[in-house]
Protein backbone atom coordinates (compact mmCIF):
# COMPACT_ATOMS: atom_id res chain seq x y z
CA UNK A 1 86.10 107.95 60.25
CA UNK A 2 82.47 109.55 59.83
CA UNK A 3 81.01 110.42 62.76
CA UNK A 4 77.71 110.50 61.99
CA UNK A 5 75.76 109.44 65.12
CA UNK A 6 74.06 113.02 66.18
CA UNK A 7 74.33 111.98 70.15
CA UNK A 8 77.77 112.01 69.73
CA UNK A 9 77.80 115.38 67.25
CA UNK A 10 75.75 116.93 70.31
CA UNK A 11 77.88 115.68 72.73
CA UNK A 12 81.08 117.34 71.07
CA UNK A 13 79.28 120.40 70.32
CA UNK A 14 78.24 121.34 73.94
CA UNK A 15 82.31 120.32 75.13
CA UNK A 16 83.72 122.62 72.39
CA UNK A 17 80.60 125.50 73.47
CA UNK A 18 82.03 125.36 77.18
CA UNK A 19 85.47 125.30 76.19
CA UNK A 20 84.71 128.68 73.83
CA UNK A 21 82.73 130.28 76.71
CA UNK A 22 85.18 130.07 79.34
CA UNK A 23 88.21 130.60 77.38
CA UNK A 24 86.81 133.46 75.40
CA UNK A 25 83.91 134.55 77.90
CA UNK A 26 81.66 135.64 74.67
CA UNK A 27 78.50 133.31 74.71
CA UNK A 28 78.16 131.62 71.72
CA UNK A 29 77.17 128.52 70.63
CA UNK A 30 78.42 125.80 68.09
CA UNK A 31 76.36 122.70 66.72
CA UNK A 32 78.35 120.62 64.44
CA UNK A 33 76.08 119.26 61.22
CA UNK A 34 79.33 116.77 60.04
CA UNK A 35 82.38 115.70 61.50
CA UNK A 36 85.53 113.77 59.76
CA UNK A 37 88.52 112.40 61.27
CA UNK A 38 91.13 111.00 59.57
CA UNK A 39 94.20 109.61 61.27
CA UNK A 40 97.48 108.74 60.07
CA UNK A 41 101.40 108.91 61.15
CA UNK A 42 100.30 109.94 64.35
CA UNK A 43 98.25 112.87 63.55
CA UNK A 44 94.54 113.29 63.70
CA UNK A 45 93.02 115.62 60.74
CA UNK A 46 89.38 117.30 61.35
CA UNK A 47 87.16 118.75 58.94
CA UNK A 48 83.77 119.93 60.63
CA UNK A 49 80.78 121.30 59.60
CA UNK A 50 79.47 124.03 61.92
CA UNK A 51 76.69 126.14 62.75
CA UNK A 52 77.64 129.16 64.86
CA UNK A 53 75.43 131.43 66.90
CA UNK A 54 77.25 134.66 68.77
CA UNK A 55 75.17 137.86 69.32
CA UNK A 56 76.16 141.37 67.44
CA UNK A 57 77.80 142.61 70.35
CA UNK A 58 80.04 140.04 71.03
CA UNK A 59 80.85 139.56 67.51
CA UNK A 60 82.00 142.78 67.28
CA UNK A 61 84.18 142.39 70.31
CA UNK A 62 85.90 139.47 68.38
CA UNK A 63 85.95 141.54 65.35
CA UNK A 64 87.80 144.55 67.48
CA UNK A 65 90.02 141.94 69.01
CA UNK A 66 91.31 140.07 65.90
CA UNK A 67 91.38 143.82 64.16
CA UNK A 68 92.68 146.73 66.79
């Protein structure tokens, strides 16, 4: 399943920005361009196309994080 509408893209894309920002606490934003879902034996499979803004600073906090 394509889901192509873009009011439904944005919708998605400002639930999984909140859910980054408070679990994370960096502020960044993601706007998904393309969204597949396919589901089968009780298992949903998604493959997203995203656009990702984060500032310098707290990329490099991520970057520090993921590699002490």
């Amino acid at each position: 399943m394509r889901i192509a509408n873009g009011l439904t893209r944005n919708a998605i894309s400002k639930l999984v920005t909140a859910i980054l920002r408070k679990k994370t606490e960096y502020d960044v934003e993601i706007l998904i361009n393309e969204m597949n879902v396919s589901l089968s034996d009780g298992r949903a499979r998604v493959h997203m196309n995203v656009y990702g803004d984060i500032s310098q600073e707290d990329l490099a906090k991520v970057i520090k994080k993921i590699f002490p």
